[in-house]
PDB file of N, CA and C in Angstrom:
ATOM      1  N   UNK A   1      58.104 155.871  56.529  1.00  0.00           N
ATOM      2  CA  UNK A   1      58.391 156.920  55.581  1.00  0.00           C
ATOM      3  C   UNK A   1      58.896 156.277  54.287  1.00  0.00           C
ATOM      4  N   UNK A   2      58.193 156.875  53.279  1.00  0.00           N
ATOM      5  CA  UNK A   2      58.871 156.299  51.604  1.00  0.00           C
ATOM      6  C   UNK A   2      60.003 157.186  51.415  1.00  0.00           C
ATOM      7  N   UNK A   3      60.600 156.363  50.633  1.00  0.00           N
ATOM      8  CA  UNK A   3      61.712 156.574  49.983  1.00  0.00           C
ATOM      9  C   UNK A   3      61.505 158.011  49.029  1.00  0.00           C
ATOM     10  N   UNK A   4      62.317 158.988  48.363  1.00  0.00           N
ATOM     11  CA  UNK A   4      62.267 160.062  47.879  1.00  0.00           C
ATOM     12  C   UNK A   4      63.047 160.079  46.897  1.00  0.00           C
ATOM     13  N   UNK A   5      62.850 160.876  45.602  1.00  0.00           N
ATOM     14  CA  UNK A   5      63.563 161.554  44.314  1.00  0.00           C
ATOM     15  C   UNK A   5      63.031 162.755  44.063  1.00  0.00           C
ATOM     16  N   UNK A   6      64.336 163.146  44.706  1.00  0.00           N
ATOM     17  CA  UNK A   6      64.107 164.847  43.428  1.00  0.00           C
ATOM     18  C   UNK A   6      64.488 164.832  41.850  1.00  0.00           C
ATOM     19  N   UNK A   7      64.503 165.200  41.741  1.00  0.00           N
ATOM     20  CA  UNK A   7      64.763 165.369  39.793  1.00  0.00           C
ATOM     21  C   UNK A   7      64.436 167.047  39.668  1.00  0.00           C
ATOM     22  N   UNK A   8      65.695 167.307  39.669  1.00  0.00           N
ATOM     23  CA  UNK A   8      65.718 168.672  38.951  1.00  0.00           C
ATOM     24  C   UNK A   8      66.344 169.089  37.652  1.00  0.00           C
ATOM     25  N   UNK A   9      65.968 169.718  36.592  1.00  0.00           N
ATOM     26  CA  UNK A   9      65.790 170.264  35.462  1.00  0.00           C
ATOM     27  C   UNK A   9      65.804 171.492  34.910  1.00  0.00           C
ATOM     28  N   UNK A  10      67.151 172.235  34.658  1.00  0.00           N
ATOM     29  CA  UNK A  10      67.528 173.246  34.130  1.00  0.00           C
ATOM     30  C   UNK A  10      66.334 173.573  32.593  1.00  0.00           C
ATOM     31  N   UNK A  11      65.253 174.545  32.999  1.00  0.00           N
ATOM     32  CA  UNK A  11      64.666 174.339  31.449  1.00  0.00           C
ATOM     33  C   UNK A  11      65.382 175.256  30.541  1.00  0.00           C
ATOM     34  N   UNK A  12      66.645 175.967  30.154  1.00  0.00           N
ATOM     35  CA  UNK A  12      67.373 175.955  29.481  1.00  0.00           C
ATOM     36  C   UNK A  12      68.150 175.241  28.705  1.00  0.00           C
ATOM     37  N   UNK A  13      69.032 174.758  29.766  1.00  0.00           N
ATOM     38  CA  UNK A  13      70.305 173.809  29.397  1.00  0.00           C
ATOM     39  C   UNK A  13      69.677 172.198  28.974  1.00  0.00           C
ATOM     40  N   UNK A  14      68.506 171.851  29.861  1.00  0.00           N
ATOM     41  CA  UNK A  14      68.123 170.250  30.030  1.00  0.00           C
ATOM     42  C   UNK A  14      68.997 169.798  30.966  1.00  0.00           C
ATOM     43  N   UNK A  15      69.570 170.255  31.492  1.00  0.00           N
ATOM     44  CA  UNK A  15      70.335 169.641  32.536  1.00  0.00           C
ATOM     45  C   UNK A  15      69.719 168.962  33.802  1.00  0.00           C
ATOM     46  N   UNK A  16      70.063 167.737  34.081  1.00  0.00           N
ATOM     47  CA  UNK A  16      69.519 166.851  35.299  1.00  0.00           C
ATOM     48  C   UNK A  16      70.035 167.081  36.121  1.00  0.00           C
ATOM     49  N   UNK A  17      69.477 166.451  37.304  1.00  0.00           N
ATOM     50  CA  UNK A  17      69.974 166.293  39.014  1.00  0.00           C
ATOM     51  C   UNK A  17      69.257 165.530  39.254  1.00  0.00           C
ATOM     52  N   UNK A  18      69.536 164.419  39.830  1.00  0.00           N
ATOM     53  CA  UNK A  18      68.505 163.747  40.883  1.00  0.00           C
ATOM     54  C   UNK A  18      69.205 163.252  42.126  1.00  0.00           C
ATOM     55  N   UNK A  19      68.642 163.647  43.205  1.00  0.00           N
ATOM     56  CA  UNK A  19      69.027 163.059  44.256  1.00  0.00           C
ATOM     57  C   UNK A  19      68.060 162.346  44.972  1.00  0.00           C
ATOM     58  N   UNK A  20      68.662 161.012  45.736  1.00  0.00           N
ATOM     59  CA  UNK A  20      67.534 159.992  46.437  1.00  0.00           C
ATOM     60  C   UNK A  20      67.931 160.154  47.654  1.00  0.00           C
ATOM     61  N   UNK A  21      66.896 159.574  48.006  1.00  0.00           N
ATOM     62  CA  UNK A  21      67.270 159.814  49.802  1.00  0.00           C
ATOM     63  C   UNK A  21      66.261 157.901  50.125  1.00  0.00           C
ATOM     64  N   UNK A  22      66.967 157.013  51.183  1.00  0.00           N
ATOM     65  CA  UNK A  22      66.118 156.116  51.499  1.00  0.00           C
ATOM     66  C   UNK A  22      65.996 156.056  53.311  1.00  0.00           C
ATOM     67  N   UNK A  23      65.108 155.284  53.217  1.00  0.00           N
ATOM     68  CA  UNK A  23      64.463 155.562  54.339  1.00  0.00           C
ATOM     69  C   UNK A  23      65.456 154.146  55.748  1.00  0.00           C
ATOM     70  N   UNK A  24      65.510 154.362  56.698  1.00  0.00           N
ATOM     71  CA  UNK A  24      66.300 153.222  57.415  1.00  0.00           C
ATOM     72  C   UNK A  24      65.444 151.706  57.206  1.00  0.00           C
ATOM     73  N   UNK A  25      65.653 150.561  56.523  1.00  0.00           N
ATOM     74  CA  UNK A  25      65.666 148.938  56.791  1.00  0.00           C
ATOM     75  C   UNK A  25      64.925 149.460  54.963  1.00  0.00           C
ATOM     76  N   UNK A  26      65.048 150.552  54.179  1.00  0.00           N
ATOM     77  CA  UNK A  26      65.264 150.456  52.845  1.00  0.00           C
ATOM     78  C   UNK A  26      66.587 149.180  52.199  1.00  0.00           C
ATOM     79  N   UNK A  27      66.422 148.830  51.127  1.00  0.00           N
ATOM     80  CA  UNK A  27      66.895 148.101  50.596  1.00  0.00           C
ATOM     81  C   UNK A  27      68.674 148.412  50.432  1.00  0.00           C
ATOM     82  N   UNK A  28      68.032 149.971  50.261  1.00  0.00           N
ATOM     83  CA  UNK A  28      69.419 151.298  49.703  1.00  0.00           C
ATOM     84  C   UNK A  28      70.193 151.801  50.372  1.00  0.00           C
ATOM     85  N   UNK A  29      69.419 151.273  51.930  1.00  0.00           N
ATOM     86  CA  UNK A  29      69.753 152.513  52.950  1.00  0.00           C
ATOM     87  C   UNK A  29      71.148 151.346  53.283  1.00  0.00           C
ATOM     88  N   UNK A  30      72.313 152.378  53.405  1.00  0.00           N
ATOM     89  CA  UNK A  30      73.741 151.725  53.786  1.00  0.00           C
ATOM     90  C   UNK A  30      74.380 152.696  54.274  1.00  0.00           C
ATOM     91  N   UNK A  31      74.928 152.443  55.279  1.00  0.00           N
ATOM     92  CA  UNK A  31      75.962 153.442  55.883  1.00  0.00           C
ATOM     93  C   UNK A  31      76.597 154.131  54.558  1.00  0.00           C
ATOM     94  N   UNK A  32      76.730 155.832  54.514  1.00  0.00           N
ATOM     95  CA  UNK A  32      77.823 156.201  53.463  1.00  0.00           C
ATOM     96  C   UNK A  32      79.436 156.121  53.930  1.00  0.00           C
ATOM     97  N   UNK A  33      79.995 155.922  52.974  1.00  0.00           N
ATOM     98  CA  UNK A  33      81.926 156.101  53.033  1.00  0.00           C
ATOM     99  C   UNK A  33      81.428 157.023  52.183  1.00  0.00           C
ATOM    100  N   UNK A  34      82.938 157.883  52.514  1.00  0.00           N
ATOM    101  CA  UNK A  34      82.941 158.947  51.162  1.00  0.00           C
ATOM    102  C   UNK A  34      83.489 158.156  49.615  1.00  0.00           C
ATOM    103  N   UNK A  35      82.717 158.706  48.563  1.00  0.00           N
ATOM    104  CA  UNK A  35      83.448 158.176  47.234  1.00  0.00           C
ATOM    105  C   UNK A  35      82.584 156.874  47.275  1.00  0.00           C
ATOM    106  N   UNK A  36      82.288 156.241  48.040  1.00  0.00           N
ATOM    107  CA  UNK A  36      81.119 155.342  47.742  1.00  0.00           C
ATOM    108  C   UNK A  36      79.542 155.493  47.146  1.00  0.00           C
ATOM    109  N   UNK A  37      79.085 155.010  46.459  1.00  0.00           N
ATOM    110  CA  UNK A  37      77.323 155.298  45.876  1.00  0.00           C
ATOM    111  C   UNK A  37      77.684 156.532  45.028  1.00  0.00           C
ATOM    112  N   UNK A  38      78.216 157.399  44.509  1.00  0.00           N
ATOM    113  CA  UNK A  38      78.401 158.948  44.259  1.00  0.00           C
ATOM    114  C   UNK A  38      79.921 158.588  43.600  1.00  0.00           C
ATOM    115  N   UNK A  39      79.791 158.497  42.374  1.00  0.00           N
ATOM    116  CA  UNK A  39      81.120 158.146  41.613  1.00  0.00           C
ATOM    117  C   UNK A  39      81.594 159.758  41.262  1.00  0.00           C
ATOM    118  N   UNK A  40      80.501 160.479  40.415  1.00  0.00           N
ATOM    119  CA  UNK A  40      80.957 162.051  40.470  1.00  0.00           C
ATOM    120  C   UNK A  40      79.389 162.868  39.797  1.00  0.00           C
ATOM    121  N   UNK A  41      79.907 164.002  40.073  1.00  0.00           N
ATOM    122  CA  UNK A  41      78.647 164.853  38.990  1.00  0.00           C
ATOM    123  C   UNK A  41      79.702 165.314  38.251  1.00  0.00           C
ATOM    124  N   UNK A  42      78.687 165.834  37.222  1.00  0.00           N
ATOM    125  CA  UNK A  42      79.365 166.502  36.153  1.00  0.00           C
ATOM    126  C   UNK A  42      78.304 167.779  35.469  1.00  0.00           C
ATOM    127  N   UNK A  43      79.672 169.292  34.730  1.00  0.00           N
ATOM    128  CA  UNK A  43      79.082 170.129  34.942  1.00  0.00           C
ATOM    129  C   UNK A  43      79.618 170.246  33.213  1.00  0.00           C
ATOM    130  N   UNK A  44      78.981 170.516  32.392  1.00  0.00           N
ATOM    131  CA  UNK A  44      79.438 171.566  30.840  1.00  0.00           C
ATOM    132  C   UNK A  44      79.845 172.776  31.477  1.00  0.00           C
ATOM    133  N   UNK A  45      80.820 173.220  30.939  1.00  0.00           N
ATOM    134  CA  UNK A  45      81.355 174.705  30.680  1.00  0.00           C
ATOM    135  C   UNK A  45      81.968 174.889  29.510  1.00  0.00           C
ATOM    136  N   UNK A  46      82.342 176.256  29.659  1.00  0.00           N
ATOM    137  CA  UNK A  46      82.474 176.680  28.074  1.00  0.00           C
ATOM    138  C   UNK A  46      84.194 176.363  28.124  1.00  0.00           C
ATOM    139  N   UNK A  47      84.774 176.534  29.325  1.00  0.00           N
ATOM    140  CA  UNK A  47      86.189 176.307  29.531  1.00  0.00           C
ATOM    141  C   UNK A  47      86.682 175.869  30.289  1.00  0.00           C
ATOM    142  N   UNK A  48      87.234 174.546  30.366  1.00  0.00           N
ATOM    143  CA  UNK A  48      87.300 173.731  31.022  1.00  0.00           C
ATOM    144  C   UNK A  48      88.476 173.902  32.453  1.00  0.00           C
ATOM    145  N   UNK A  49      89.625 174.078  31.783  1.00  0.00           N
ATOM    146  CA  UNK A  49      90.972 174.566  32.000  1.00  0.00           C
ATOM    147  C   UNK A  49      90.299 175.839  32.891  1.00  0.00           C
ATOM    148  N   UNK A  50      89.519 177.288  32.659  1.00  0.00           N
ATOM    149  CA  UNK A  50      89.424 178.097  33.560  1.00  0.00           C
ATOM    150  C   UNK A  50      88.359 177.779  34.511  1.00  0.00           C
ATOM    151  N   UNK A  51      87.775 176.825  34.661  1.00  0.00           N
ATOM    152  CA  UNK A  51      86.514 176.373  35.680  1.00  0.00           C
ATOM    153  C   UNK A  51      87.227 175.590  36.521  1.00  0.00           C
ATOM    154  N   UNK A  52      88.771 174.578  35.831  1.00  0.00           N
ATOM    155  CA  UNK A  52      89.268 173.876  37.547  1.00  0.00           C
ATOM    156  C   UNK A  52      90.159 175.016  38.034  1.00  0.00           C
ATOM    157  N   UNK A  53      90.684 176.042  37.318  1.00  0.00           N
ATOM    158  CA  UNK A  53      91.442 177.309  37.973  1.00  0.00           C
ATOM    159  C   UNK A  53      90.845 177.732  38.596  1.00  0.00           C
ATOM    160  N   UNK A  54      89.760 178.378  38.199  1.00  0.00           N
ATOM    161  CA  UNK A  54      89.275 179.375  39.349  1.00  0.00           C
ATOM    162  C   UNK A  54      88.332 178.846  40.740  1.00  0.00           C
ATOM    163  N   UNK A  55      88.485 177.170  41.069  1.00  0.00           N
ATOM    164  CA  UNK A  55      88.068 176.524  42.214  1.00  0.00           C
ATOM    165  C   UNK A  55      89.312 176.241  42.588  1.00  0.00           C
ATOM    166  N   UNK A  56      90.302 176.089  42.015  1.00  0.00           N
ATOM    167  CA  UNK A  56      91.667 175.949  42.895  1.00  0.00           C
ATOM    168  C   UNK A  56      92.550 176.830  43.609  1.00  0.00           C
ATOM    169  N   UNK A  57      92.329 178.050  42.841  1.00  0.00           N
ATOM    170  CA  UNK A  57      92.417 179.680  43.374  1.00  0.00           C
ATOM    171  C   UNK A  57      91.874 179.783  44.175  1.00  0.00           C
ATOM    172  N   UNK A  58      90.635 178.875  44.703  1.00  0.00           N
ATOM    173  CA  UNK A  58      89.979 179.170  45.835  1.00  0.00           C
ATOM    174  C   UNK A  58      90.320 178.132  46.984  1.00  0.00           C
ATOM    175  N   UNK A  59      91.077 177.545  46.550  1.00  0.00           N
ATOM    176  CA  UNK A  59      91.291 175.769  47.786  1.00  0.00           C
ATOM    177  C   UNK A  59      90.619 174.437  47.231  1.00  0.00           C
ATOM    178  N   UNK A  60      90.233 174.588  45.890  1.00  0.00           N
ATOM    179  CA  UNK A  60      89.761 173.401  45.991  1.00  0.00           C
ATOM    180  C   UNK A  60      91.052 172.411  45.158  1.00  0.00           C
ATOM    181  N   UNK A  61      90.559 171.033  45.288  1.00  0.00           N
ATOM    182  CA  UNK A  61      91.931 170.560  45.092  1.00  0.00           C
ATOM    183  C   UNK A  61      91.328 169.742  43.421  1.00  0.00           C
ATOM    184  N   UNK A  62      92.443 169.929  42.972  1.00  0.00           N
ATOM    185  CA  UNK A  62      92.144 169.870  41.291  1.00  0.00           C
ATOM    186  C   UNK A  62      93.028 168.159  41.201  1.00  0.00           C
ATOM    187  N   UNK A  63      92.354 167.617  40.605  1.00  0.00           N
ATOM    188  CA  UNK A  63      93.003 166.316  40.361  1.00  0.00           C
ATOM    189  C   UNK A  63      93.154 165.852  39.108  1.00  0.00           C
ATOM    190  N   UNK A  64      94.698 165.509  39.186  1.00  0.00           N
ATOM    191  CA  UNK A  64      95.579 165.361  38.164  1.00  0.00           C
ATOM    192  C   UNK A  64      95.101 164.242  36.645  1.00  0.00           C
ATOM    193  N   UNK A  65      94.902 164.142  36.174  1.00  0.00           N
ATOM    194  CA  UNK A  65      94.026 162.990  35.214  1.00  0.00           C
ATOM    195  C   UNK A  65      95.145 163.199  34.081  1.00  0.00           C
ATOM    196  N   UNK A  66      95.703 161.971  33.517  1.00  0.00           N
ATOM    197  CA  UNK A  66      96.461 161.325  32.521  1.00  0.00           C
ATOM    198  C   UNK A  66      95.985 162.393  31.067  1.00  0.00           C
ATOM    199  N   UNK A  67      97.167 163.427  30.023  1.00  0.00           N
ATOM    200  CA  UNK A  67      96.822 163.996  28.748  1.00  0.00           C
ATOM    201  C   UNK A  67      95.520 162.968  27.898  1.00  0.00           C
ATOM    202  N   UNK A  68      96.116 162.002  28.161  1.00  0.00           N
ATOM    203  CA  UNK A  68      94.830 161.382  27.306  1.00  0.00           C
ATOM    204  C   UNK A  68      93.436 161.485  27.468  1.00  0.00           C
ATOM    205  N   UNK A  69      93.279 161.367  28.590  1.00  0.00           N
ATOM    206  CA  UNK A  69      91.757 161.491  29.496  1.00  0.00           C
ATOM    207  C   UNK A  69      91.455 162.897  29.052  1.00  0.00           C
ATOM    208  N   UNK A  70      92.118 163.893  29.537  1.00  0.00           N
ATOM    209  CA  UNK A  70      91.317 165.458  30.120  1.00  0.00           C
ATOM    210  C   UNK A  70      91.492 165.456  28.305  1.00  0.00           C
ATOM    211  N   UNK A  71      91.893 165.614  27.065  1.00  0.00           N
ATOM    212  CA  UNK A  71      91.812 165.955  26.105  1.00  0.00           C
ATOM    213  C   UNK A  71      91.457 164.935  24.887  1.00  0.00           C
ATOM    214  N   UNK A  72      90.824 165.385  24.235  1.00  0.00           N
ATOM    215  CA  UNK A  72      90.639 164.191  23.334  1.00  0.00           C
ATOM    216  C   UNK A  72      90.268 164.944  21.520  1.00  0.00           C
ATOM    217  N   UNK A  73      91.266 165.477  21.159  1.00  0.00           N
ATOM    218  CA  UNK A  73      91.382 165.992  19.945  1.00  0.00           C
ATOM    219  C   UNK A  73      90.578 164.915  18.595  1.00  0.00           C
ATOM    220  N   UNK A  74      89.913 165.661  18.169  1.00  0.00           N
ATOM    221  CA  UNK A  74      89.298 164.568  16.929  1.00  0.00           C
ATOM    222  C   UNK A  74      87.859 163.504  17.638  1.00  0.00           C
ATOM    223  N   UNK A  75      87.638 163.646  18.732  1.00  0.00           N
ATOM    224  CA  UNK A  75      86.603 162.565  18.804  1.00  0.00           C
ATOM    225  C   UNK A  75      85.429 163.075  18.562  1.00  0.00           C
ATOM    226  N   UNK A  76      84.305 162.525  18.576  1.00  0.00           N
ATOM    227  CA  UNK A  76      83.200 162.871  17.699  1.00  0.00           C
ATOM    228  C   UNK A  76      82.425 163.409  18.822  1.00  0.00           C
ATOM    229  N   UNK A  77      82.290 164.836  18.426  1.00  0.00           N
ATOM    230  CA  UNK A  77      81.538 165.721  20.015  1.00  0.00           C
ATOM    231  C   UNK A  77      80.178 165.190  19.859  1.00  0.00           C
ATOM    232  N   UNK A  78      79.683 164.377  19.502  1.00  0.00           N
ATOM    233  CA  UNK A  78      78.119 163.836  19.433  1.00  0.00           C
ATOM    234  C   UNK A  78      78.023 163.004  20.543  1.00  0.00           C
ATOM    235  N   UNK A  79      79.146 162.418  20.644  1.00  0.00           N
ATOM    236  CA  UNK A  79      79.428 161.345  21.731  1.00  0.00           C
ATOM    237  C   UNK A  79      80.458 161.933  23.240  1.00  0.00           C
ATOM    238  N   UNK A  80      81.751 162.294  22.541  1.00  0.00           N
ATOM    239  CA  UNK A  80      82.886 162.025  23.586  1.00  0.00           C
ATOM    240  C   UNK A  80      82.831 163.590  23.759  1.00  0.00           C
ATOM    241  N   UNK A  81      83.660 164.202  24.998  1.00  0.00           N
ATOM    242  CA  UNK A  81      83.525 165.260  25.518  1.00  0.00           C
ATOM    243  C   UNK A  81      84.824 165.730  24.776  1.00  0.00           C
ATOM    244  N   UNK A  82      85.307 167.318  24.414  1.00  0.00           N
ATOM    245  CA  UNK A  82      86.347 167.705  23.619  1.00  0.00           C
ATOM    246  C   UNK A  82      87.301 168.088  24.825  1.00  0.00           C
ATOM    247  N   UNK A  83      87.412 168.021  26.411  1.00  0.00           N
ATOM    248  CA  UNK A  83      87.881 168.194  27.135  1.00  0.00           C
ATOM    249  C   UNK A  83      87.055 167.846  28.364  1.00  0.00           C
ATOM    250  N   UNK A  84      88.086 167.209  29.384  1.00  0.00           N
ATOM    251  CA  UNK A  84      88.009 166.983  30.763  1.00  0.00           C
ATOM    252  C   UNK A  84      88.562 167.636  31.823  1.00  0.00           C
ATOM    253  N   UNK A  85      88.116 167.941  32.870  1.00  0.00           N
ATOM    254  CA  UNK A  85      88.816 168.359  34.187  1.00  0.00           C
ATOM    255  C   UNK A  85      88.370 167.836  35.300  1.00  0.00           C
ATOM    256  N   UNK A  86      88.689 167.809  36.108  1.00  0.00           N
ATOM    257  CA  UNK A  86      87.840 167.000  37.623  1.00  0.00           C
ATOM    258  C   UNK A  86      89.029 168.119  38.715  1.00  0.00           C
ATOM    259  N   UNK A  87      87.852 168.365  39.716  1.00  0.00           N
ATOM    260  CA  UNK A  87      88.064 168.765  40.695  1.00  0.00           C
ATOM    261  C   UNK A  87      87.692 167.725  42.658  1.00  0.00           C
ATOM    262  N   UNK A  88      88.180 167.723  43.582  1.00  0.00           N
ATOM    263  CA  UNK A  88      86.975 166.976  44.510  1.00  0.00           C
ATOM    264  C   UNK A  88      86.983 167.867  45.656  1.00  0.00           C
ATOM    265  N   UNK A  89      85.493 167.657  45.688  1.00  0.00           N
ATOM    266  CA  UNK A  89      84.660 168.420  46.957  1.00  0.00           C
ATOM    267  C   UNK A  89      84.992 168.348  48.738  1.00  0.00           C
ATOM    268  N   UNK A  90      84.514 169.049  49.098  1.00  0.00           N
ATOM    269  CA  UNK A  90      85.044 168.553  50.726  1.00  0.00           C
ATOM    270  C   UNK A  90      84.765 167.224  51.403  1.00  0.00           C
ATOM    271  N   UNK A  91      83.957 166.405  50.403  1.00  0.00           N
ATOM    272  CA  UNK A  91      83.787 164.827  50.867  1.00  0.00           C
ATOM    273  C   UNK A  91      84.471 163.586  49.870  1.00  0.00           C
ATOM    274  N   UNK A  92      85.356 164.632  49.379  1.00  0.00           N
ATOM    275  CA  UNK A  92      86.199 163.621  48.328  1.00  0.00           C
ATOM    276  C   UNK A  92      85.871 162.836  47.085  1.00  0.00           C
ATOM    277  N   UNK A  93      84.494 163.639  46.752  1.00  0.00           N
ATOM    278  CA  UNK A  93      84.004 163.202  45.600  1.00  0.00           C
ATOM    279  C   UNK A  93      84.544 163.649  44.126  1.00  0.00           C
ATOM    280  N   UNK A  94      84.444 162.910  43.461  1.00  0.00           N
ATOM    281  CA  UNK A  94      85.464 164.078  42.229  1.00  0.00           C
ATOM    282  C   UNK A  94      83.802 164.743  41.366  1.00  0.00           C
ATOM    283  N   UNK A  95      84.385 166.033  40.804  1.00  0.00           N
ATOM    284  CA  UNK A  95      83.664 167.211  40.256  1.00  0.00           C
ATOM    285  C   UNK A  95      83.976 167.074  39.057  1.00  0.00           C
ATOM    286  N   UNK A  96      82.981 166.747  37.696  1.00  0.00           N
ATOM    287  CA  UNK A  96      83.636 166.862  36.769  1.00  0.00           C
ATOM    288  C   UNK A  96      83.303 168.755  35.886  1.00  0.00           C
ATOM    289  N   UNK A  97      84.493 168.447  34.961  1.00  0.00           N
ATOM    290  CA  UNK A  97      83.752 169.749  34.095  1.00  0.00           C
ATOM    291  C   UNK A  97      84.228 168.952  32.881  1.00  0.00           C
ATOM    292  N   UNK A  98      83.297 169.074  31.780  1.00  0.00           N
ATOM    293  CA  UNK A  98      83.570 169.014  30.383  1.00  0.00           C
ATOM    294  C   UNK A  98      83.089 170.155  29.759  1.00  0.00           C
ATOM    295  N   UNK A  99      83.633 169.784  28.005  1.00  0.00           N
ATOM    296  CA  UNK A  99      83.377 170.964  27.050  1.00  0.00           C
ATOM    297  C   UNK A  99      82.801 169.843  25.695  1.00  0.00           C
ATOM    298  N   UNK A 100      82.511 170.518  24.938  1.00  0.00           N
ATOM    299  CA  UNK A 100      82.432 169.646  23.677  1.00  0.00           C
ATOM    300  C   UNK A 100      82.640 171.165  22.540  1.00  0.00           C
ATOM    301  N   UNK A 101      83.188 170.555  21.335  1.00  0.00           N
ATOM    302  CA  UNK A 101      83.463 171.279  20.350  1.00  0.00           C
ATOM    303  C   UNK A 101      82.080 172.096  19.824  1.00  0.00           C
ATOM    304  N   UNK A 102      80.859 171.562  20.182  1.00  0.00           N
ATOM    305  CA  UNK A 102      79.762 171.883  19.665  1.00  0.00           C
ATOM    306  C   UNK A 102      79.433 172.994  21.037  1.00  0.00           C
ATOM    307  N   UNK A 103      79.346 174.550  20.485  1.00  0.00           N
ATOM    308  CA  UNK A 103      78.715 175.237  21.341  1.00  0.00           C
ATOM    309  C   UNK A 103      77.546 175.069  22.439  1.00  0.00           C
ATOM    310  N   UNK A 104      77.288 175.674  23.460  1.00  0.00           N
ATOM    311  CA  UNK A 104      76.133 175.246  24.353  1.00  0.00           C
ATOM    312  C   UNK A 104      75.068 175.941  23.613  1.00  0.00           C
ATOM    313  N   UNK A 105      74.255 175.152  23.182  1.00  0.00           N
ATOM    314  CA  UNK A 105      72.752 175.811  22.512  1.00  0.00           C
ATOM    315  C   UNK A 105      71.374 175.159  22.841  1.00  0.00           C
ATOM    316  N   UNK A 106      70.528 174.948  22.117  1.00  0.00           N
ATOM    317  CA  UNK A 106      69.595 174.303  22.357  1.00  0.00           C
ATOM    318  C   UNK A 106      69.301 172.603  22.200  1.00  0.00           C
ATOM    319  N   UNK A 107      70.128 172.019  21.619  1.00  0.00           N
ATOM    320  CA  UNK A 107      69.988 171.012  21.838  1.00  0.00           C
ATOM    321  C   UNK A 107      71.001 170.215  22.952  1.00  0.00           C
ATOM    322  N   UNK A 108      70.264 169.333  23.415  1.00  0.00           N
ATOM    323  CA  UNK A 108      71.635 168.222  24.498  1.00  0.00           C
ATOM    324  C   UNK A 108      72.001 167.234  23.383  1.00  0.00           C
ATOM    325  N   UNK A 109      73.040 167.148  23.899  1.00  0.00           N
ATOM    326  CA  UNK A 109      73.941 165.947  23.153  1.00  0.00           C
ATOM    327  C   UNK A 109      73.649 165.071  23.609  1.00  0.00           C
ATOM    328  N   UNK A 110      73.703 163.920  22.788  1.00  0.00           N
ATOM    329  CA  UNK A 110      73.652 162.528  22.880  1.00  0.00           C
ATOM    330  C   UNK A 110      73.846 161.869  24.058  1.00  0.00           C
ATOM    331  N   UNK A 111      75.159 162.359  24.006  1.00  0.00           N
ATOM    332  CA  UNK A 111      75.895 161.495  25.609  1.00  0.00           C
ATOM    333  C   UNK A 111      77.036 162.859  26.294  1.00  0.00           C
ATOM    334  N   UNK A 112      77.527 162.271  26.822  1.00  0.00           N
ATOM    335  CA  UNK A 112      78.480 163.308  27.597  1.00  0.00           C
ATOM    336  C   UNK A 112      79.716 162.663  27.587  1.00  0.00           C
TER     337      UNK A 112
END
């Protein structure tokens, strides 16, 4: 059996996904730990602050990140995100959410 990629594509947003899958005596294929291979995903919202509330209202566990990190007043939304939050999933992966000063419209930004 070959190896696999999905690639999925919000045709709104442009938003990616890809997930791989490898096959056993693959190159890739390694036992998982959690938090290993899978550093995080990440999601745009319009509000950052009410997207880790209302998963923590529900049980999920919101993780604490240094004023400097989750906010970043003045950086250039072409590049850097205008806010951070991270949440982690039931396998201990962290969840991100960002915002950028530049509304969600039709174009993607540069970077995230």
């Amino acid at each position: 059996m070959e190896e696999s990629t999905s690639l999925l594509k919000d045709q709104e947003s442009g938003q990616k996904l890809e997930l791989n899958w490898y096959p056993e005596g693959s190159t890739f294929d390694t036992p998982y730990c959690s938090g290993e291979g899978l550093d995080h995903i990440a999601f745009r919202v319009e509000d950052v602050t009410e997207a880790v509330k209302e998963l923590s209202a529900k049980g999920i566990e919101a993780v604490r990140i240094s004023a400097s990190l989750a906010e970043q007043p003045g950086a250039d939304p072409k590049v850097y995100a205008a806010q951070v939050g991270y949440v982690k999933d039931p396998d201990g992966n962290w969840v991100e959410f960002y915002s950028h000063t530049q509304p969600l419209g039709e174009s993607i930004p540069i970077a995230y």
